[in-house]
C-alpha atoms as a PDB file:
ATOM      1  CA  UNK A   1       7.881  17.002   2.285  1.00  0.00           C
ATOM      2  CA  UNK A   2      11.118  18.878   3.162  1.00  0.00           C
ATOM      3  CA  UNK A   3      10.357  17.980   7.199  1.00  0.00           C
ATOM      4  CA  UNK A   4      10.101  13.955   5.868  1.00  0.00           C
ATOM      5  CA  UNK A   5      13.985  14.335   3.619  1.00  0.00           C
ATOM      6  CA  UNK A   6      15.011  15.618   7.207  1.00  0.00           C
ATOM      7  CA  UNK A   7      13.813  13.072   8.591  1.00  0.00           C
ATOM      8  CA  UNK A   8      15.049  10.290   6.322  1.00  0.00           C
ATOM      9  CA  UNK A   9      18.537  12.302   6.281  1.00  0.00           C
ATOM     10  CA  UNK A  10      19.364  11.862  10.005  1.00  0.00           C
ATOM     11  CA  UNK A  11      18.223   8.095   9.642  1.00  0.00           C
ATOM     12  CA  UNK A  12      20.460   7.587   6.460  1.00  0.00           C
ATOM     13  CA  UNK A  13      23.399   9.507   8.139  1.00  0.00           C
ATOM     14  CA  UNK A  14      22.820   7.193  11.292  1.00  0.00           C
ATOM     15  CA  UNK A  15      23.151   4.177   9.337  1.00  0.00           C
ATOM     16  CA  UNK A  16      26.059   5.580   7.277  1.00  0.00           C
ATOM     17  CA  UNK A  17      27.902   5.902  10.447  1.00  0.00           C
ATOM     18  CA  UNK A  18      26.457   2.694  12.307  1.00  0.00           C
ATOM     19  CA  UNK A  19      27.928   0.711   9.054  1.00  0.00           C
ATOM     20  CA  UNK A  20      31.444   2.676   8.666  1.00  0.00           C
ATOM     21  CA  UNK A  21      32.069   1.327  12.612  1.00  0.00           C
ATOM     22  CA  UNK A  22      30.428  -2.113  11.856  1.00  0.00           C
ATOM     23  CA  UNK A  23      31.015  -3.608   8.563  1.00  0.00           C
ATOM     24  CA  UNK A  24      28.406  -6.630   8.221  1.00  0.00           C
ATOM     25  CA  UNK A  25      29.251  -8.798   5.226  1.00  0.00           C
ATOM     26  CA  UNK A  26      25.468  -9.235   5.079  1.00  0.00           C
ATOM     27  CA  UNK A  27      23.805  -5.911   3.185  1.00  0.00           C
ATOM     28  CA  UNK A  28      20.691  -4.681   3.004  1.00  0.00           C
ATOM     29  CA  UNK A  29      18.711  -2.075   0.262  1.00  0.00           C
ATOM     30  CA  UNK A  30      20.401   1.015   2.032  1.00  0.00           C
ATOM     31  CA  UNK A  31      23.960  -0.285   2.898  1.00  0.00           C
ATOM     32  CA  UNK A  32      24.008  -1.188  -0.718  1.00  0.00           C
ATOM     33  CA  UNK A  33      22.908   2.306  -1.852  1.00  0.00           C
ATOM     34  CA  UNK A  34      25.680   3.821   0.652  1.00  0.00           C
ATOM     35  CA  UNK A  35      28.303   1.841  -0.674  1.00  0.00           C
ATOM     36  CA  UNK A  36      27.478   2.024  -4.546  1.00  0.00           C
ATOM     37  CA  UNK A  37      30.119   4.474  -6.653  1.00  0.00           C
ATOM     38  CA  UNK A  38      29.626   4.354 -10.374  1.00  0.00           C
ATOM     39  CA  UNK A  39      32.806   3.730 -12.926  1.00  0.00           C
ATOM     40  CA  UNK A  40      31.198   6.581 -15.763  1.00  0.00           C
ATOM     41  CA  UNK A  41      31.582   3.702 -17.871  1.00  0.00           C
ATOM     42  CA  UNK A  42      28.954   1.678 -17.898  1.00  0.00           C
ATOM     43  CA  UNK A  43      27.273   2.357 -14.920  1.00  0.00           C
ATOM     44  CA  UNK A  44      25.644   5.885 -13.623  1.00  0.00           C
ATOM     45  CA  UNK A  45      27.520   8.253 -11.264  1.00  0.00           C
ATOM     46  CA  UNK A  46      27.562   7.975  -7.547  1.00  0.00           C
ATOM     47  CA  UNK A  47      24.399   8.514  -6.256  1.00  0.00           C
ATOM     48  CA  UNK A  48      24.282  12.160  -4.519  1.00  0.00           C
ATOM     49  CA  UNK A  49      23.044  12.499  -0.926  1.00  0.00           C
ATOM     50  CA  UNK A  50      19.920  14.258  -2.026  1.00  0.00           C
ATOM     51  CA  UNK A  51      19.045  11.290  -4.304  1.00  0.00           C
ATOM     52  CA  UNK A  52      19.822   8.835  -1.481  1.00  0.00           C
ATOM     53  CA  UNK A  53      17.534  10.658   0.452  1.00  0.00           C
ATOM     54  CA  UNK A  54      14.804  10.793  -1.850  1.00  0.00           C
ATOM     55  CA  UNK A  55      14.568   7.191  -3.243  1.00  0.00           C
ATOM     56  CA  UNK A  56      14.685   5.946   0.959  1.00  0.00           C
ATOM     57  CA  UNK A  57      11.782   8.132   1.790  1.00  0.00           C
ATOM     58  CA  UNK A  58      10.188   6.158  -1.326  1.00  0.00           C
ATOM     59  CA  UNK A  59      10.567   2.848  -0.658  1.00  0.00           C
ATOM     60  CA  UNK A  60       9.734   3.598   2.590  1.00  0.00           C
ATOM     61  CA  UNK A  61       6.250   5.604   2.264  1.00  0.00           C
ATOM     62  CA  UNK A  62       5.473   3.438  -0.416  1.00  0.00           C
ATOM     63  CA  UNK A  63       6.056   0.344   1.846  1.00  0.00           C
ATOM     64  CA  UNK A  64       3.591   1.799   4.303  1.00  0.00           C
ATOM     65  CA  UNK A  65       1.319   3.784   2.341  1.00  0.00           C
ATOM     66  CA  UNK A  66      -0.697   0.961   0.559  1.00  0.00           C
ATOM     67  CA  UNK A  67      -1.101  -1.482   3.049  1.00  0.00           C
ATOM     68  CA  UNK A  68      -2.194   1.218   5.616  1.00  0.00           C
ATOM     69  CA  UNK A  69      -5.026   2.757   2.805  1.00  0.00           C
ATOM     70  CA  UNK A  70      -5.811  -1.138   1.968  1.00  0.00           C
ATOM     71  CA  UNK A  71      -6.682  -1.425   6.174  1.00  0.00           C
ATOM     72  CA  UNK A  72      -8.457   1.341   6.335  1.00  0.00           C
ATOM     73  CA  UNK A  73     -11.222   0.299   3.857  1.00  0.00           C
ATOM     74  CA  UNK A  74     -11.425  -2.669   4.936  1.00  0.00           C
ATOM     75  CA  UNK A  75     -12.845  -0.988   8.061  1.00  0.00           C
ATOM     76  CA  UNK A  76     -14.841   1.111   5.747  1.00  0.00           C
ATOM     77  CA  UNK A  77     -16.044  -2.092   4.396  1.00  0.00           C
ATOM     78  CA  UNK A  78     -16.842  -4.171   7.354  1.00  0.00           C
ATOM     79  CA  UNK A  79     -18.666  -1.113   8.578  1.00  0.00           C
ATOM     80  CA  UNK A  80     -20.771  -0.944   5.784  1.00  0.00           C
ATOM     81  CA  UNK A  81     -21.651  -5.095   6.414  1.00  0.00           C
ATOM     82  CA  UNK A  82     -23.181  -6.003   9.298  1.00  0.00           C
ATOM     83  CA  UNK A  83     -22.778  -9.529   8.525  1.00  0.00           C
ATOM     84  CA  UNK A  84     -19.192  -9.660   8.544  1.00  0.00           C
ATOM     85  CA  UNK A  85     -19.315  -7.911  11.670  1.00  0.00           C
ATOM     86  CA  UNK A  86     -21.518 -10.326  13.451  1.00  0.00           C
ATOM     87  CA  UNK A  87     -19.795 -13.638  11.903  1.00  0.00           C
ATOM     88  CA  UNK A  88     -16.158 -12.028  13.763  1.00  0.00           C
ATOM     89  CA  UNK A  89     -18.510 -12.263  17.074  1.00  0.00           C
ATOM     90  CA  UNK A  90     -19.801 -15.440  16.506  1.00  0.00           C
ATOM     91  CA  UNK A  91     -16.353 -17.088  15.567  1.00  0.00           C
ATOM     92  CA  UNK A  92     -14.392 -15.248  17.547  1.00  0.00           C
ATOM     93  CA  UNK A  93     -16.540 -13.531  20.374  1.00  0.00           C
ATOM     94  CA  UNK A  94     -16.833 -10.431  22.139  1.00  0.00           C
ATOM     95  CA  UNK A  95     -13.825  -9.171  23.733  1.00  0.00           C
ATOM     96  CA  UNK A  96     -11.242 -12.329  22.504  1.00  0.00           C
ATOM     97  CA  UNK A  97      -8.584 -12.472  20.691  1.00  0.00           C
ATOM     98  CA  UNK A  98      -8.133 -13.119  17.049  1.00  0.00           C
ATOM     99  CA  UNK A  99      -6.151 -16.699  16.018  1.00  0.00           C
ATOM    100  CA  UNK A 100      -5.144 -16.876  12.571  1.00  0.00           C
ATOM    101  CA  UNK A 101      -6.530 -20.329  12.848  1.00  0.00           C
ATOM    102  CA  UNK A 102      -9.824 -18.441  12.716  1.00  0.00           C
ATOM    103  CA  UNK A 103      -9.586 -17.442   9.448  1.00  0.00           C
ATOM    104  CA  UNK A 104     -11.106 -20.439   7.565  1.00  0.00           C
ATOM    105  CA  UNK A 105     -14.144 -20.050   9.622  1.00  0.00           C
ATOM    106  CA  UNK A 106     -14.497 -16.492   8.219  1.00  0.00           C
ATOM    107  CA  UNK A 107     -16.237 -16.722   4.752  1.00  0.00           C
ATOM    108  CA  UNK A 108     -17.769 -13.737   4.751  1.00  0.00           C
ATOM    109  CA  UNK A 109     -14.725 -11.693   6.237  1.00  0.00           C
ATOM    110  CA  UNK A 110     -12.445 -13.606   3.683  1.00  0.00           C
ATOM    111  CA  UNK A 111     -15.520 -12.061   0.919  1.00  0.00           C
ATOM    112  CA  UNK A 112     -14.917  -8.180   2.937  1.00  0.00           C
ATOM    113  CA  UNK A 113     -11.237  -8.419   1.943  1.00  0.00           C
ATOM    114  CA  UNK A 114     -11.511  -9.500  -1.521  1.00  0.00           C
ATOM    115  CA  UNK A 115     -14.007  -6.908  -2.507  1.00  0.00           C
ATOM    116  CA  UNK A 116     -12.099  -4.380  -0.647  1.00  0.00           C
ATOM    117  CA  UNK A 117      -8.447  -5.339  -2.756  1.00  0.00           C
ATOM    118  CA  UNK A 118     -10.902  -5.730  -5.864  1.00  0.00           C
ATOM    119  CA  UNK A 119     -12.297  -2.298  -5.552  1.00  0.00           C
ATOM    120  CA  UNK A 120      -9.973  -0.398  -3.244  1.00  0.00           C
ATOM    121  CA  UNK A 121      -6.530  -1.255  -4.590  1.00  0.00           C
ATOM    122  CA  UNK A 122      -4.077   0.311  -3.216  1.00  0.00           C
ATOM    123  CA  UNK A 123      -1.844   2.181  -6.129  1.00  0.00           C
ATOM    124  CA  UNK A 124       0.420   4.615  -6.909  1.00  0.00           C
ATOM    125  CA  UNK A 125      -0.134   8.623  -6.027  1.00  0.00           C
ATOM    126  CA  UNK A 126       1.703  10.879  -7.693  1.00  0.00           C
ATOM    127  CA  UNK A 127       2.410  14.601  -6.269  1.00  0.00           C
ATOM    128  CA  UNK A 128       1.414  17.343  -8.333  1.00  0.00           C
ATOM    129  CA  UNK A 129       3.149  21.123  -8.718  1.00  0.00           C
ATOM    130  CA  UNK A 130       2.884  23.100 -11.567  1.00  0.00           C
ATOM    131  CA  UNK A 131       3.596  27.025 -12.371  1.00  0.00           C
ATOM    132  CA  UNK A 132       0.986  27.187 -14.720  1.00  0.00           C
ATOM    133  CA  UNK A 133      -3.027  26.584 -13.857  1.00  0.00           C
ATOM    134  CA  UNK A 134      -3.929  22.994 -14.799  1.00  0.00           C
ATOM    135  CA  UNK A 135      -7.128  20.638 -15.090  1.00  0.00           C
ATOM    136  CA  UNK A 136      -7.266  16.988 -14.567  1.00  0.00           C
ATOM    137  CA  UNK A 137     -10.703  15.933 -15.394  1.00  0.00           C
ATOM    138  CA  UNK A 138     -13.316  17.850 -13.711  1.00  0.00           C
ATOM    139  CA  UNK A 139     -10.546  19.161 -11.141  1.00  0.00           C
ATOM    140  CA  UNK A 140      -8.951  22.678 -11.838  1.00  0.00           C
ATOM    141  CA  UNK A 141      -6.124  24.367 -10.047  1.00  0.00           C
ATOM    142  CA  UNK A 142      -4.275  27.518 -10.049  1.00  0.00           C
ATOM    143  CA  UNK A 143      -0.320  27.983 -10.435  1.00  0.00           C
ATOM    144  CA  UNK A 144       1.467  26.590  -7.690  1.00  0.00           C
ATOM    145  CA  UNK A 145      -1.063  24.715  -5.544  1.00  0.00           C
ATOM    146  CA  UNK A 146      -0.084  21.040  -5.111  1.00  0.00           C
ATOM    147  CA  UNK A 147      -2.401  17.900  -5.722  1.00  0.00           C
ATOM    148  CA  UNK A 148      -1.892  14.136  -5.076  1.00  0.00           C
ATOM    149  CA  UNK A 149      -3.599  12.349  -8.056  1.00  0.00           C
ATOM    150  CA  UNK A 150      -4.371   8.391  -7.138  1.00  0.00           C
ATOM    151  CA  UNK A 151      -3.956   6.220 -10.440  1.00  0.00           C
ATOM    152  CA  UNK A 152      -6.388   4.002 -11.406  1.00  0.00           C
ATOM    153  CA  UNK A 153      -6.729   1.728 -13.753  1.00  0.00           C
ATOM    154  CA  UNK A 154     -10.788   0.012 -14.444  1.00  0.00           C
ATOM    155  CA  UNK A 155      -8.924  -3.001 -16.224  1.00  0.00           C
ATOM    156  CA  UNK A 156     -11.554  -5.445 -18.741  1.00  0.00           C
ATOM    157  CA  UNK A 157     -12.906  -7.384 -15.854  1.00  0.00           C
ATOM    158  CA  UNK A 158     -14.318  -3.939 -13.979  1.00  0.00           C
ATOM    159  CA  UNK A 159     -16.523  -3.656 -16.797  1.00  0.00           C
ATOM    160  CA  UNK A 160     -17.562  -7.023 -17.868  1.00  0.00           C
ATOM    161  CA  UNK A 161     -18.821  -7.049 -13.768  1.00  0.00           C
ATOM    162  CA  UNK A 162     -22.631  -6.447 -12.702  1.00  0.00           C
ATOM    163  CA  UNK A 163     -22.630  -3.394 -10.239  1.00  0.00           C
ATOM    164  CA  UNK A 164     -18.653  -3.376 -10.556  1.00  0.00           C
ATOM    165  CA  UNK A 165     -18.590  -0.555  -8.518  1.00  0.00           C
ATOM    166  CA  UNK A 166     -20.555  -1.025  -5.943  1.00  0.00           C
ATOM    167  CA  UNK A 167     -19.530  -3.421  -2.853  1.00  0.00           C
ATOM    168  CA  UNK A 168     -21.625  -6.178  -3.191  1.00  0.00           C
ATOM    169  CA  UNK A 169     -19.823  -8.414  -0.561  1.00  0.00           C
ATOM    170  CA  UNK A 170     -21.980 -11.797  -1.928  1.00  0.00           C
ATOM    171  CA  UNK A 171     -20.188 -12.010  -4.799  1.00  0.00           C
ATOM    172  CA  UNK A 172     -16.787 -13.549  -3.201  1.00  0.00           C
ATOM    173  CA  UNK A 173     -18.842 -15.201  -0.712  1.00  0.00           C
ATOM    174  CA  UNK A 174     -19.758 -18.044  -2.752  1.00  0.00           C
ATOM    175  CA  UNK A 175     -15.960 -18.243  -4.275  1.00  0.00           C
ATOM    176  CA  UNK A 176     -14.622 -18.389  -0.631  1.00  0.00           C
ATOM    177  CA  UNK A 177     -17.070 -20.846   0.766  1.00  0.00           C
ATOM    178  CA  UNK A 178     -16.516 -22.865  -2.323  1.00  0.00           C
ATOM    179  CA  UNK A 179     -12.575 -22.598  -1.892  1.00  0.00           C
ATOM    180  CA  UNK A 180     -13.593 -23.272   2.283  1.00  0.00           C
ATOM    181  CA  UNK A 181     -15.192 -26.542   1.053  1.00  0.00           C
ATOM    182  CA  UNK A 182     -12.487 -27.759  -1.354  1.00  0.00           C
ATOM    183  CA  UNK A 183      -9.933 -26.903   0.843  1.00  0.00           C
ATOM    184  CA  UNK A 184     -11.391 -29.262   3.631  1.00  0.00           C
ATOM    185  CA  UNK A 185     -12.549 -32.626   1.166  1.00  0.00           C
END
C-alpha cells in the first residue's frame, strides 16, 4: 500500500502545481479537495496531505476495482455457458467486431450479465491488520498478517430463489427475451 500513497502523492502534487499555474474556474473532486481549508467553526480542519492522499487512492481503486472484478466473471461466466458463447458467433461472427447495436440480439448474453451482477456483485473489501490473532468465520490468523475480507450481503430475494447460488443462466433468459419482445411491439 505505501508504493500506491507514493504513487497517488506525485499525481496529487502534479495537479497541485498544474492548478496553482492554471486556475480553471471549472473544479473537479481533487481541485476541490486541494483548495478546501476549514474555519474550526463549523466545518473540520484542513485536510492534511496524508489524508488527501488516502481518500484519492480511494475513490480511485474503488472506481476501478468493481467494475474490473464485475468483467472478470463475466468471463468466468460466459466460460462456463457455451451458449452464450456460440450466440456472440452467430450474431456477431468470428473475428468481427462488436456494435453496441448488437446488443438486443443478445438474449442470452444480456441473461450472462444479469446473473453475473446478481451473484457476483461487486462490493466493498475491507483490509484487515490486527496485533492480536483473530477469526472471521472458519478463517484464523495470527498477529500481524493482513486479510482483505469481501462483504456480502444474501439480501431476502437470495433466499426466496431456487438454486440461488448456483448460475443458472435460464432464469434471466426468459425476462430478457420478454423485455427483447416488448421493447420491439
Amino acid at each position: 500500500m505505501e508504493k500506491t500513497l507514493k504513487i497517488v502523492a506525485g499525481f496529487v502534487e502534479k495537479r497541485r502545481r498544474e492548478t496553482k499555474l492554471n486556475p480553471s474556474s471549472r473544479k473537479d473532486f481533487l481541485e476541490v479537495l486541494l483548495e478546501y481549508r476549514g474555519n474550526n467553526d463549523d466545518e473540520c480542519d484542513q485536510i492534511s496531505d496524508h489524508q488527501l492522499h488516502i481518500i484519492t487512492m480511494e475513490v480511485f481503486l474503488a472506481g476501478l476495482e468493481t467494475p474490473s472484478n464485475t468483467i472478470e466473471w463475466a468471463m468466468v461466466e460466459l466460460l462456463r455457458h457455451p451458449a452464450a458463447k456460440e450466440e456472440l458467433r452467430r450474431v456477431v461472427g468470428e473475428g468481427n467486431r462488436f456494435e453496441e447495436a448488437q446488443i438486443d440480439d443478445l438474449p442470452y448474453l444480456q441473461a450472462v450479465v444479469k446473473e453475473t451482477l446478481r451473484r457476483r456483485r461487486s462490493q466493498p473489501q475491507f483490509h484487515l491488520r490486527k496485533n492480536l490473532d483473530w477469526k472471521i468465520g472458519d478463517s484464523a490468523a495470527k498477529r500481524s498478517r493482513a486479510a482483505a475480507v469481501q462483504s456480502r450481503s444474501g439480501g431476502g430475494r437470495q433466499k426466496r430463489r431456487r438454486k440461488a447460488e448456483s448460475a443458472v443462466i435460464e432464469r434471466n433468459r426468459l425476462s430478457a427475451i420478454t423485455a427483447f419482445i416488448s421493447s420491439s411491439d
